[in-house]
PDB file of N, CA and C in Angstrom:
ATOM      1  N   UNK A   1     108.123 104.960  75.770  1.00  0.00           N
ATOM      2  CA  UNK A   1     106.983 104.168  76.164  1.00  0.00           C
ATOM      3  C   UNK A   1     106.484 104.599  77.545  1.00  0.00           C
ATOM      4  N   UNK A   2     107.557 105.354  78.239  1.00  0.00           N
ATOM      5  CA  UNK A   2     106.742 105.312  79.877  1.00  0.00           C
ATOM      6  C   UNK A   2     105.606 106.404  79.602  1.00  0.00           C
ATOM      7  N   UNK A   3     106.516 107.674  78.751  1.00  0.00           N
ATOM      8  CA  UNK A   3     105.632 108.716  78.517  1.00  0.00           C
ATOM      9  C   UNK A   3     104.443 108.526  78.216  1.00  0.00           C
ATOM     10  N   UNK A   4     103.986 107.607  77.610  1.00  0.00           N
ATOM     11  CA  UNK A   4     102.867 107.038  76.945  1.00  0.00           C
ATOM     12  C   UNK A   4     102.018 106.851  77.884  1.00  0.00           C
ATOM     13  N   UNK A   5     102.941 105.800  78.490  1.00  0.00           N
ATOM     14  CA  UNK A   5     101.863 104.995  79.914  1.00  0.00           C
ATOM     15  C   UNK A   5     101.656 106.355  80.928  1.00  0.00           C
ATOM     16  N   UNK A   6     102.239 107.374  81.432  1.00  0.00           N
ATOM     17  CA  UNK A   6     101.893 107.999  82.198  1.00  0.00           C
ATOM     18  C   UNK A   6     100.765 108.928  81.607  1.00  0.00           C
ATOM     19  N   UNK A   7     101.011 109.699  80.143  1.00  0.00           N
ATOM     20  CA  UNK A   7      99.737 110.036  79.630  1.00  0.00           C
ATOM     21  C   UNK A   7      98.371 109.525  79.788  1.00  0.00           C
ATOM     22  N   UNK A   8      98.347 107.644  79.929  1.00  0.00           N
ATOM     23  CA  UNK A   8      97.387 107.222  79.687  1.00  0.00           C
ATOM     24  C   UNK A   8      97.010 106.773  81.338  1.00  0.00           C
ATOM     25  N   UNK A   9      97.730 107.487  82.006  1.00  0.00           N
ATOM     26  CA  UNK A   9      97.299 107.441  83.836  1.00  0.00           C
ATOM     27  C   UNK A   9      96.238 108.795  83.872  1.00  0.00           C
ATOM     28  N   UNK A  10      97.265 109.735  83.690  1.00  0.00           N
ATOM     29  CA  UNK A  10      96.193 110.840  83.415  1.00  0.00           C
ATOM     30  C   UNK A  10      95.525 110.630  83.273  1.00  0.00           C
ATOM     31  N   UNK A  11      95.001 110.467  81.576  1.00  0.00           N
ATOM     32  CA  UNK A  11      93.859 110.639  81.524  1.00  0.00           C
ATOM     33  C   UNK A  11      92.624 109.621  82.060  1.00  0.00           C
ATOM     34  N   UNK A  12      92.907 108.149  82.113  1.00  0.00           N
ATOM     35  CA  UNK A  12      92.281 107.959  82.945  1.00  0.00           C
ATOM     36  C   UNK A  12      91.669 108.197  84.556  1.00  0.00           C
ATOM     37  N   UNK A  13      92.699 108.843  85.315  1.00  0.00           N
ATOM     38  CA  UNK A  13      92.211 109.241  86.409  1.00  0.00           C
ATOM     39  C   UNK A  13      91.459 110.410  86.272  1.00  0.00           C
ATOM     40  N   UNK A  14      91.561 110.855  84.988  1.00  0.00           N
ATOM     41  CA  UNK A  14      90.421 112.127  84.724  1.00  0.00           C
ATOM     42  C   UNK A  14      89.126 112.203  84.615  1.00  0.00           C
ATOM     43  N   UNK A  15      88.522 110.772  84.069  1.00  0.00           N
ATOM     44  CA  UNK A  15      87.848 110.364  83.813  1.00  0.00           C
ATOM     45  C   UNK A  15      86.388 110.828  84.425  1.00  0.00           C
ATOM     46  N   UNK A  16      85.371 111.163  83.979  1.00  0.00           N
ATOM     47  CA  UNK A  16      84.365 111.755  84.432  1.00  0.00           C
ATOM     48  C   UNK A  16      83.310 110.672  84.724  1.00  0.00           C
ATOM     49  N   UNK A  17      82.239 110.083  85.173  1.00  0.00           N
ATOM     50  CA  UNK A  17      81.543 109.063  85.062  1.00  0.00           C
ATOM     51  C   UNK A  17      80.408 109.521  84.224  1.00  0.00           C
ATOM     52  N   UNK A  18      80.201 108.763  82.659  1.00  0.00           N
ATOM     53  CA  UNK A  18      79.281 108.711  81.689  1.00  0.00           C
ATOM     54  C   UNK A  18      79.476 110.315  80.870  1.00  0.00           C
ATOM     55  N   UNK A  19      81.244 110.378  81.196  1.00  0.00           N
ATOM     56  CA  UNK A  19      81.517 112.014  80.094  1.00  0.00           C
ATOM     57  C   UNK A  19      82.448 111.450  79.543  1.00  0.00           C
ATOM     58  N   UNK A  20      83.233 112.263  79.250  1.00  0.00           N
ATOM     59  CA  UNK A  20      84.307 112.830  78.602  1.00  0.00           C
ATOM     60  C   UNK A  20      85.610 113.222  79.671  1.00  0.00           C
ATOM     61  N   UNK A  21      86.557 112.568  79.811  1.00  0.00           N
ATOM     62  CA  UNK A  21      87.383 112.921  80.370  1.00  0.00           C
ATOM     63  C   UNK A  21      87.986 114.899  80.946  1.00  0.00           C
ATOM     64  N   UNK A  22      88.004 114.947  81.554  1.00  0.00           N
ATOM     65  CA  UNK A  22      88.004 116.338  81.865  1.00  0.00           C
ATOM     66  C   UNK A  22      89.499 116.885  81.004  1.00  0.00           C
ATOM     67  N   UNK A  23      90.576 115.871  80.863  1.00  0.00           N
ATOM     68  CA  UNK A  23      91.503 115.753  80.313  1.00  0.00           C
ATOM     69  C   UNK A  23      91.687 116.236  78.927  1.00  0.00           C
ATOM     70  N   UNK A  24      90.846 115.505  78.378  1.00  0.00           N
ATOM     71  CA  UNK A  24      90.325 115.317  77.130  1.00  0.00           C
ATOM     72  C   UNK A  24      89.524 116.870  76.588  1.00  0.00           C
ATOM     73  N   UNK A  25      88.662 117.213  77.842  1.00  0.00           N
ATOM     74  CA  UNK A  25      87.830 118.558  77.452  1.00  0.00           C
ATOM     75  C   UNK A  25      88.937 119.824  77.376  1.00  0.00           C
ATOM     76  N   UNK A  26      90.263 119.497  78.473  1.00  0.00           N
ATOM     77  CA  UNK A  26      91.359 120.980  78.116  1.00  0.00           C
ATOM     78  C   UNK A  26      91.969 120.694  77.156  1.00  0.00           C
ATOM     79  N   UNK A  27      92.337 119.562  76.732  1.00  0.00           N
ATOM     80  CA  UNK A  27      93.251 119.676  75.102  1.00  0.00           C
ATOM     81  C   UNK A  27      92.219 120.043  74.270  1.00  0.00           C
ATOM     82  N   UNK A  28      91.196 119.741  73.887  1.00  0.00           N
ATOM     83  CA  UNK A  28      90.114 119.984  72.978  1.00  0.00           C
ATOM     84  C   UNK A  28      89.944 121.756  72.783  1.00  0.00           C
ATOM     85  N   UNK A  29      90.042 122.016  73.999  1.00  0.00           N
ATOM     86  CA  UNK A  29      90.054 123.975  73.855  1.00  0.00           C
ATOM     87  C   UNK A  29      90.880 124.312  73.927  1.00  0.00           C
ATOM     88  N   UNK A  30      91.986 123.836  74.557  1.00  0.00           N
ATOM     89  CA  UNK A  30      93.231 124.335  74.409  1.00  0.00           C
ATOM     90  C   UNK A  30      93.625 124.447  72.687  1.00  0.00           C
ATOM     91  N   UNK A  31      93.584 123.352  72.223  1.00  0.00           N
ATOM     92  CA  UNK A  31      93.756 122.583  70.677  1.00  0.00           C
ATOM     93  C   UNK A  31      93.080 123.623  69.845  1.00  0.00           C
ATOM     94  N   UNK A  32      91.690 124.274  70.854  1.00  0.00           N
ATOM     95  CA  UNK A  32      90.870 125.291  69.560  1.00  0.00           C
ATOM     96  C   UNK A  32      91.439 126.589  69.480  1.00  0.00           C
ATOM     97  N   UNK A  33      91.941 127.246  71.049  1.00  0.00           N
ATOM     98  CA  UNK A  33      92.414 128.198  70.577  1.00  0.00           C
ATOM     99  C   UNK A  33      94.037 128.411  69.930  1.00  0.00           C
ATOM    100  N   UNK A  34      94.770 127.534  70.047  1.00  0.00           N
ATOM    101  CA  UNK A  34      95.966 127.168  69.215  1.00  0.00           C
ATOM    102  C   UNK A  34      95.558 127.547  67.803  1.00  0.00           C
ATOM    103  N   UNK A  35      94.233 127.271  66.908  1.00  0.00           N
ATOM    104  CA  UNK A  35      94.126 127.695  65.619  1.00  0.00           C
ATOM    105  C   UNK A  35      93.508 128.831  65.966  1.00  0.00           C
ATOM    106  N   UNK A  36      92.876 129.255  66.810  1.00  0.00           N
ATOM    107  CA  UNK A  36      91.475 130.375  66.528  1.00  0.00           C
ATOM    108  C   UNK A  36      91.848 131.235  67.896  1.00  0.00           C
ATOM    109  N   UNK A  37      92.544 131.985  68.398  1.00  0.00           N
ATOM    110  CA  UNK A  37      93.169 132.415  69.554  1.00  0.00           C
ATOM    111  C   UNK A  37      92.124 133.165  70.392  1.00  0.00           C
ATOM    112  N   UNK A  38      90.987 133.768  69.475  1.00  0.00           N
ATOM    113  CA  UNK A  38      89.533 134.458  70.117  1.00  0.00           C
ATOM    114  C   UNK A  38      88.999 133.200  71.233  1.00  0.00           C
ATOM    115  N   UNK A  39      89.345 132.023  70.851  1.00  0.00           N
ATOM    116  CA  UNK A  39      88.388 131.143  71.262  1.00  0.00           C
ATOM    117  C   UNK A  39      88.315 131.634  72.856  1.00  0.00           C
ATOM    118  N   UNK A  40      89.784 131.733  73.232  1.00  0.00           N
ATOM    119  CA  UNK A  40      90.106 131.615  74.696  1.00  0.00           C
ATOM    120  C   UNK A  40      89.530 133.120  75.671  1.00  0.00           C
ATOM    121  N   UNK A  41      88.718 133.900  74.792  1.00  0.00           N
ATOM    122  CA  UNK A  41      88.143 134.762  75.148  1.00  0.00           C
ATOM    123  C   UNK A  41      87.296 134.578  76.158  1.00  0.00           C
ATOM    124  N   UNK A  42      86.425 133.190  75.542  1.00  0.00           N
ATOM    125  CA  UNK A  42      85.654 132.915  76.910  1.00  0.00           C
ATOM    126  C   UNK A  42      85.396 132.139  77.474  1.00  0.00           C
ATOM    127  N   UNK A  43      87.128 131.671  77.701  1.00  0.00           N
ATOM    128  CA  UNK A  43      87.604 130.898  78.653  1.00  0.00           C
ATOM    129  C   UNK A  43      88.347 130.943  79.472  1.00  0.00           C
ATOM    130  N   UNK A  44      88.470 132.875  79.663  1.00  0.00           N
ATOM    131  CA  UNK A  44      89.463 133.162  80.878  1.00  0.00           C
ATOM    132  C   UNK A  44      88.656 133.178  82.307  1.00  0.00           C
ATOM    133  N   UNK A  45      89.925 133.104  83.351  1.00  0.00           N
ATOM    134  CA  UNK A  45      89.461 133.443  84.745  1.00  0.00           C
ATOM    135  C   UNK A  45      89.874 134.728  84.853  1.00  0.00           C
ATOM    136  N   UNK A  46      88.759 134.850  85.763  1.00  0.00           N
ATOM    137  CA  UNK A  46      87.742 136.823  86.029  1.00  0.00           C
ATOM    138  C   UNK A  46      89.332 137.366  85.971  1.00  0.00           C
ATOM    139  N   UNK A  47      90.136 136.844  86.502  1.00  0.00           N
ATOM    140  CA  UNK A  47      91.948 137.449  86.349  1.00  0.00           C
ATOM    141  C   UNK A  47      92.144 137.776  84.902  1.00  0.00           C
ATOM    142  N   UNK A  48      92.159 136.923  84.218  1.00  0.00           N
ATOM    143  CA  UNK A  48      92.964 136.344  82.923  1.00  0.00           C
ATOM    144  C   UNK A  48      92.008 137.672  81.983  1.00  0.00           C
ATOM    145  N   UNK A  49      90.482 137.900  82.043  1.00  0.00           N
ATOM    146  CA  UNK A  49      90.218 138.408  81.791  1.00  0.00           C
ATOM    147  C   UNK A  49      90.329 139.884  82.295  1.00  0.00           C
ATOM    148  N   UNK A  50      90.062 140.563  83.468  1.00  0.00           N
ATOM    149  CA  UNK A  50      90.656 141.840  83.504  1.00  0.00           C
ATOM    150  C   UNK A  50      92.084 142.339  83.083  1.00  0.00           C
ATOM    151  N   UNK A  51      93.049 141.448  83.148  1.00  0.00           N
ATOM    152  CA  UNK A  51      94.332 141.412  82.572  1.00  0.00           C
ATOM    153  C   UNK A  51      94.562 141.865  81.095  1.00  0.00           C
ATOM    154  N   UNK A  52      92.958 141.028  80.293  1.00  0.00           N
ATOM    155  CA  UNK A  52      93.293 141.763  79.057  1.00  0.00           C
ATOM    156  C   UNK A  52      92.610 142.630  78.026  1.00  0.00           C
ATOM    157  N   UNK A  53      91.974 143.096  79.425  1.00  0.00           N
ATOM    158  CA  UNK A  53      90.829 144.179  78.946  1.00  0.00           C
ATOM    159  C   UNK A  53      89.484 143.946  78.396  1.00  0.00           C
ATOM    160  N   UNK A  54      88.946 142.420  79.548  1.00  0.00           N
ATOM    161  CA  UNK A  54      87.970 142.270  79.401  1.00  0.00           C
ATOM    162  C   UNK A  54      87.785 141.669  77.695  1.00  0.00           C
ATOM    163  N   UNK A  55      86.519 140.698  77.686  1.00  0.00           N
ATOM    164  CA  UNK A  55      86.302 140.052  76.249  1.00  0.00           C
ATOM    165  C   UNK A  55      86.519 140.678  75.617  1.00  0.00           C
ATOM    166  N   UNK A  56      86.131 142.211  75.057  1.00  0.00           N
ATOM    167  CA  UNK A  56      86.023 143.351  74.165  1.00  0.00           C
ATOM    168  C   UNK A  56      87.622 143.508  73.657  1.00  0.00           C
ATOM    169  N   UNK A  57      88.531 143.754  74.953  1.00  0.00           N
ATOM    170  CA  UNK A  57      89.911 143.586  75.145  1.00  0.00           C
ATOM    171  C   UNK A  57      90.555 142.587  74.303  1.00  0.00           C
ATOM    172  N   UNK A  58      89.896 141.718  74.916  1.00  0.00           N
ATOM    173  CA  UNK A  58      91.143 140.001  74.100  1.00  0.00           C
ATOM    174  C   UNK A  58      90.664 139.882  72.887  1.00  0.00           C
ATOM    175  N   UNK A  59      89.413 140.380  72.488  1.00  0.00           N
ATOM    176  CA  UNK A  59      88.780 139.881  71.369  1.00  0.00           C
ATOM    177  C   UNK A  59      89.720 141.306  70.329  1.00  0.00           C
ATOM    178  N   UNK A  60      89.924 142.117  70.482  1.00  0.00           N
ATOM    179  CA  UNK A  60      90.911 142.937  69.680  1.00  0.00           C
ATOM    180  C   UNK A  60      92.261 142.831  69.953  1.00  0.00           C
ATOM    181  N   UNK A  61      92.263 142.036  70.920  1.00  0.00           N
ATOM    182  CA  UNK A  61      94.030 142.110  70.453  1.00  0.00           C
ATOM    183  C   UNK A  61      94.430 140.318  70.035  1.00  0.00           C
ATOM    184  N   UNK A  62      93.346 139.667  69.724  1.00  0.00           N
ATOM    185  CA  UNK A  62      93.492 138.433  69.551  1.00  0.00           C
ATOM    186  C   UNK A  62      93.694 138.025  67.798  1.00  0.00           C
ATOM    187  N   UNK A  63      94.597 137.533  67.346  1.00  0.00           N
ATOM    188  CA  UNK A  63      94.921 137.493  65.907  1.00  0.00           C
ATOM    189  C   UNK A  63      93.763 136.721  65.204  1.00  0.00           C
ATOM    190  N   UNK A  64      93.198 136.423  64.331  1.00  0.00           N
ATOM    191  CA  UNK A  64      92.027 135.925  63.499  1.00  0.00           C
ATOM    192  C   UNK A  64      92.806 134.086  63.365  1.00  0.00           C
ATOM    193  N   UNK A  65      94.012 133.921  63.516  1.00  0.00           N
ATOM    194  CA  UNK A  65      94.709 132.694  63.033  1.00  0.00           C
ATOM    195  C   UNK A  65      95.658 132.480  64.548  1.00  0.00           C
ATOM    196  N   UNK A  66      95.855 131.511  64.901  1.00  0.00           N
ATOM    197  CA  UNK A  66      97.131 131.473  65.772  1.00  0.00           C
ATOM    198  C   UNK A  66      98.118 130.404  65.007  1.00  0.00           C
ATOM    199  N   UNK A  67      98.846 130.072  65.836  1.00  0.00           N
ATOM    200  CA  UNK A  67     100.094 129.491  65.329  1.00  0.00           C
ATOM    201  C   UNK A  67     100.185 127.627  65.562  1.00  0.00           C
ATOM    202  N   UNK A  68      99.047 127.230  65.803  1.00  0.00           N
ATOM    203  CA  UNK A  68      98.201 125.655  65.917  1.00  0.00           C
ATOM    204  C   UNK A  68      99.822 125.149  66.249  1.00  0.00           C
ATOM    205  N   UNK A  69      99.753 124.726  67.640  1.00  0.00           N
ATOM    206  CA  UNK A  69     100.508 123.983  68.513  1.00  0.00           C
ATOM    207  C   UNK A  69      99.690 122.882  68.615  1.00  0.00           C
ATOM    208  N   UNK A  70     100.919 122.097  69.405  1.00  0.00           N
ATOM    209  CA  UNK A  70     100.162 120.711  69.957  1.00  0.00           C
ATOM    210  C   UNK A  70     100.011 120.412  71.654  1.00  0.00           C
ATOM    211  N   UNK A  71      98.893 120.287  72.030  1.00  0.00           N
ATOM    212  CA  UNK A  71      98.785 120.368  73.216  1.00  0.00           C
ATOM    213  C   UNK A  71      99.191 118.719  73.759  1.00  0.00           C
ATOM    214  N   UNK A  72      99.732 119.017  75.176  1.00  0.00           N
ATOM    215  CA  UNK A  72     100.362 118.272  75.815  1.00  0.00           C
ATOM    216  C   UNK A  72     100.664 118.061  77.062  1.00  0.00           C
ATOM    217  N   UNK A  73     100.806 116.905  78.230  1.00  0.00           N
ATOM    218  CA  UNK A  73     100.688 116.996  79.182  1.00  0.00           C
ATOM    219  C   UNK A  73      99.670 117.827  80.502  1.00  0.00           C
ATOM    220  N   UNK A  74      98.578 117.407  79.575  1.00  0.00           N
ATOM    221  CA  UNK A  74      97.539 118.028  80.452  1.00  0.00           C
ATOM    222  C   UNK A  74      97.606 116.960  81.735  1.00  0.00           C
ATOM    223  N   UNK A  75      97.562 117.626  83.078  1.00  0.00           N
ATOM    224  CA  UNK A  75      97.146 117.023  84.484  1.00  0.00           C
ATOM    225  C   UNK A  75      96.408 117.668  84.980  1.00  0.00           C
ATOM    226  N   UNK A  76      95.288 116.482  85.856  1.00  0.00           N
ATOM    227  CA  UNK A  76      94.337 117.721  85.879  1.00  0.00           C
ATOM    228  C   UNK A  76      94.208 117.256  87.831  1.00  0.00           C
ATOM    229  N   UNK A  77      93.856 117.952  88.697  1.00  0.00           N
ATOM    230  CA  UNK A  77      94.088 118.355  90.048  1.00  0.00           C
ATOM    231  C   UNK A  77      92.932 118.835  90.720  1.00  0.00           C
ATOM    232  N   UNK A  78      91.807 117.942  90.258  1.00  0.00           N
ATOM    233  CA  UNK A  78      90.367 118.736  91.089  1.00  0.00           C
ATOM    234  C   UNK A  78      89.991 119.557  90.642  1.00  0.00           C
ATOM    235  N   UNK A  79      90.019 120.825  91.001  1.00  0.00           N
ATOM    236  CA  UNK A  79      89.761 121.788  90.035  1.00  0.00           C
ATOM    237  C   UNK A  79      90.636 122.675  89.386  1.00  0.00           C
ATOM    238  N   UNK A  80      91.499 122.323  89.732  1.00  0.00           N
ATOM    239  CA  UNK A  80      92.909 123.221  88.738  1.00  0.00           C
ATOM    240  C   UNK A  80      93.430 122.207  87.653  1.00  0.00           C
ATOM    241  N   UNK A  81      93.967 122.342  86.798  1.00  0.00           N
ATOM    242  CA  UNK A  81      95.024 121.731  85.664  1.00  0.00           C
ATOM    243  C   UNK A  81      96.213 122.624  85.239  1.00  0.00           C
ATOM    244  N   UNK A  82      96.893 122.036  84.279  1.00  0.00           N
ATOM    245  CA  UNK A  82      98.463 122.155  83.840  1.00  0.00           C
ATOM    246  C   UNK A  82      98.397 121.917  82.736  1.00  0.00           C
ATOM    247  N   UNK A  83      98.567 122.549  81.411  1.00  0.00           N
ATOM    248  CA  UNK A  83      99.197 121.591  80.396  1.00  0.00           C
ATOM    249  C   UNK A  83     100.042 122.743  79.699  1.00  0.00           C
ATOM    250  N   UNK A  84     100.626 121.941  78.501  1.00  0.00           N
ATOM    251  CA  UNK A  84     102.144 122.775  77.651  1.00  0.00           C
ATOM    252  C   UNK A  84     101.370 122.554  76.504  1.00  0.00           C
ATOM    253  N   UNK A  85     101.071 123.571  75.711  1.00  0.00           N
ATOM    254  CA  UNK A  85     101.513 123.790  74.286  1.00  0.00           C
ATOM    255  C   UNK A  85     102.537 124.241  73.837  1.00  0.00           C
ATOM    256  N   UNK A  86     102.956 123.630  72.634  1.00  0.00           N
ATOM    257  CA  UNK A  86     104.522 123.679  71.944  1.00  0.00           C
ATOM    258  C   UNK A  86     103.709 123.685  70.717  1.00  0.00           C
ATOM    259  N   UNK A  87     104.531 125.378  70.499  1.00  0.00           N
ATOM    260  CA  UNK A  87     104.460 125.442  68.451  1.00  0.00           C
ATOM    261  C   UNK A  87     105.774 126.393  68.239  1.00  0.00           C
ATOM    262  N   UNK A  88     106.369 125.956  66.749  1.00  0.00           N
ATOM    263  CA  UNK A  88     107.272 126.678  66.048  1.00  0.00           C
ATOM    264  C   UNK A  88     107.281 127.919  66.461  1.00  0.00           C
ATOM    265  N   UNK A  89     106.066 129.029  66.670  1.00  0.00           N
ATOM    266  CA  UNK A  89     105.715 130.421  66.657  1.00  0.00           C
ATOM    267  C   UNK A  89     106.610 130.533  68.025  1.00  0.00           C
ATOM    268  N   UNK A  90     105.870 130.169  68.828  1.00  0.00           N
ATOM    269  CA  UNK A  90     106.049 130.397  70.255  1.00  0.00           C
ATOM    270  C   UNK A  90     106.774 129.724  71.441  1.00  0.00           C
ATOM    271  N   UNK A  91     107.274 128.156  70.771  1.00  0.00           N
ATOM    272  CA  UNK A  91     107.562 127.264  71.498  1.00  0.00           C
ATOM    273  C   UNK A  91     106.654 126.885  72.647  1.00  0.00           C
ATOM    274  N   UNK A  92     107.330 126.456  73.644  1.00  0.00           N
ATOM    275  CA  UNK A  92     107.011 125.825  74.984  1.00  0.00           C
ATOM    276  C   UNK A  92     106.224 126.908  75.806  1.00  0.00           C
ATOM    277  N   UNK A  93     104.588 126.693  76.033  1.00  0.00           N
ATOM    278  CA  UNK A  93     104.059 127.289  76.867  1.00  0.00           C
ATOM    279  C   UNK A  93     102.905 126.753  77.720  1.00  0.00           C
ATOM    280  N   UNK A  94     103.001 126.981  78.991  1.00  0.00           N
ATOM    281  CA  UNK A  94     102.870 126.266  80.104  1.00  0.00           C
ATOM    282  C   UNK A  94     101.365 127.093  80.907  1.00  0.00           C
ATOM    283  N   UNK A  95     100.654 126.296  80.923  1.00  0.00           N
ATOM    284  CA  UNK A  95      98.971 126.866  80.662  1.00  0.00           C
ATOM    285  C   UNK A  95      98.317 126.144  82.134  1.00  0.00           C
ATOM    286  N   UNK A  96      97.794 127.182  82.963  1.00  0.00           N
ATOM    287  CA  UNK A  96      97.449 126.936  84.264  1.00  0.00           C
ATOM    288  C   UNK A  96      95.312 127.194  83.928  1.00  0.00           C
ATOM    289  N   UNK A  97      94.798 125.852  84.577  1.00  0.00           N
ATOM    290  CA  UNK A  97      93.437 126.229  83.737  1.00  0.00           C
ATOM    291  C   UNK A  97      92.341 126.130  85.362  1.00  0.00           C
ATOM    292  N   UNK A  98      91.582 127.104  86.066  1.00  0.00           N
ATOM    293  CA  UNK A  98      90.929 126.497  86.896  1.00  0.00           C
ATOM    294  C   UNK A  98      89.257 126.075  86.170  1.00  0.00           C
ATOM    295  N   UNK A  99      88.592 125.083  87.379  1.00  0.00           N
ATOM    296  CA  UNK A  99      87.423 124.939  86.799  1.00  0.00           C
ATOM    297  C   UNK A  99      86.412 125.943  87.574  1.00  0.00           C
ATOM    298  N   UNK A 100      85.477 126.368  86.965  1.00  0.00           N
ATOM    299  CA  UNK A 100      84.513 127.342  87.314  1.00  0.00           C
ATOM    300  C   UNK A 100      83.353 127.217  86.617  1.00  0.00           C
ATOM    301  N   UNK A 101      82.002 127.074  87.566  1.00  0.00           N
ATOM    302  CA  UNK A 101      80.867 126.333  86.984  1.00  0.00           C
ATOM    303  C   UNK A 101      80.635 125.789  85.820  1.00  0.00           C
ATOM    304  N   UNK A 102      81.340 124.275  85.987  1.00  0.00           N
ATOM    305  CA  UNK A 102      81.868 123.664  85.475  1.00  0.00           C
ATOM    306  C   UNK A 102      82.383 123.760  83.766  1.00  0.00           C
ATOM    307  N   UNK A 103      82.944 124.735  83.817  1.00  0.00           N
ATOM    308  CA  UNK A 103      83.563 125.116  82.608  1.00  0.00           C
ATOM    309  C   UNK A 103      85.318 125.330  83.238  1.00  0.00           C
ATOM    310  N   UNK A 104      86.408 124.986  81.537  1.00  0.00           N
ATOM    311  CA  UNK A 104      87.486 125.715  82.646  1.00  0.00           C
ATOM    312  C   UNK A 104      87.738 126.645  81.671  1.00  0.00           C
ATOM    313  N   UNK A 105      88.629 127.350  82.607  1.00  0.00           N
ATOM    314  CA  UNK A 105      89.363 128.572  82.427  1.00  0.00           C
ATOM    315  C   UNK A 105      90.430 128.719  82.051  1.00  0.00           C
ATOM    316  N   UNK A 106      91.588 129.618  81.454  1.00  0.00           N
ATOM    317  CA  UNK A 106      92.837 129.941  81.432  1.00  0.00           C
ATOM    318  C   UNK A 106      93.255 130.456  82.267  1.00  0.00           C
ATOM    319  N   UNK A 107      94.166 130.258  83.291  1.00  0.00           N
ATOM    320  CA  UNK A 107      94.223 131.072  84.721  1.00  0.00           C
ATOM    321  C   UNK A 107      95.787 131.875  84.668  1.00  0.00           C
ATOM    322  N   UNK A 108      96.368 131.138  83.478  1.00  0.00           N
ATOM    323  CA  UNK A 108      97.703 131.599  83.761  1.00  0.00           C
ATOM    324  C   UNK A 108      98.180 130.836  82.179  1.00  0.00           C
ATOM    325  N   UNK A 109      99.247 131.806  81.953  1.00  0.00           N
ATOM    326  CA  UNK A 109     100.067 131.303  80.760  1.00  0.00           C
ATOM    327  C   UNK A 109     101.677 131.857  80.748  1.00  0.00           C
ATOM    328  N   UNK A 110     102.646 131.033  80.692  1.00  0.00           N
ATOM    329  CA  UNK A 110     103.989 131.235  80.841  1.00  0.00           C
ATOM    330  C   UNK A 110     104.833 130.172  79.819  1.00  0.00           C
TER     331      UNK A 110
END
């Protein structure tokens, strides 16, 4: 039950005025590229992307299916966030997201 209640701190302190929780907007893409792994193509930071050879890059080495985890413990920090996806494929992975005109990013994955 605490887990619960602290989830539901999050995301309320995420809270955007007359949006969508910002909370709410990284599980939602996070959640898309878990099935569709291209998605996150263009949602890297200028890093994340030279790292993997540019859209052209990720978009060929990105599988047509991923392995649909469940996203979790998103916190979000101004303009940086945190969250874990956990799937069978891959287990536990720990997803660093900044925001950048006003879109976010994948900044890091471990």
């Amino acid at each position: 039950m605490a887990g619960l209640v602290a989830v539901a701190v999050v995301f309320a302190l995420a809270v955007v005025p007359g949006g969508e929780s910002q909370a709410s907007k990284i599980a939602t893409l996070l959640q898309s590229g878990t099935a569709r792994p291209a998605v996150f193509c263009d949602h890297l930071s200028a890093g994340m992307s030279a790292a993997a050879g540019g859209r052209a890059g990720c978009l060929a080495a990105s599988p047509r299916q991923g392995p649909r985890g469940t996203v979790g413990d998103v916190r979000v920090h101004g303009a940086t966030a945190t969250a874990v996806i956990t799937s069978k494929a891959a287990g536990v992975e720990h997803y660093r997201l900044v925001r950048q005109d006003g879109d976010w990013k994948v900044d890091d994955v471990w």
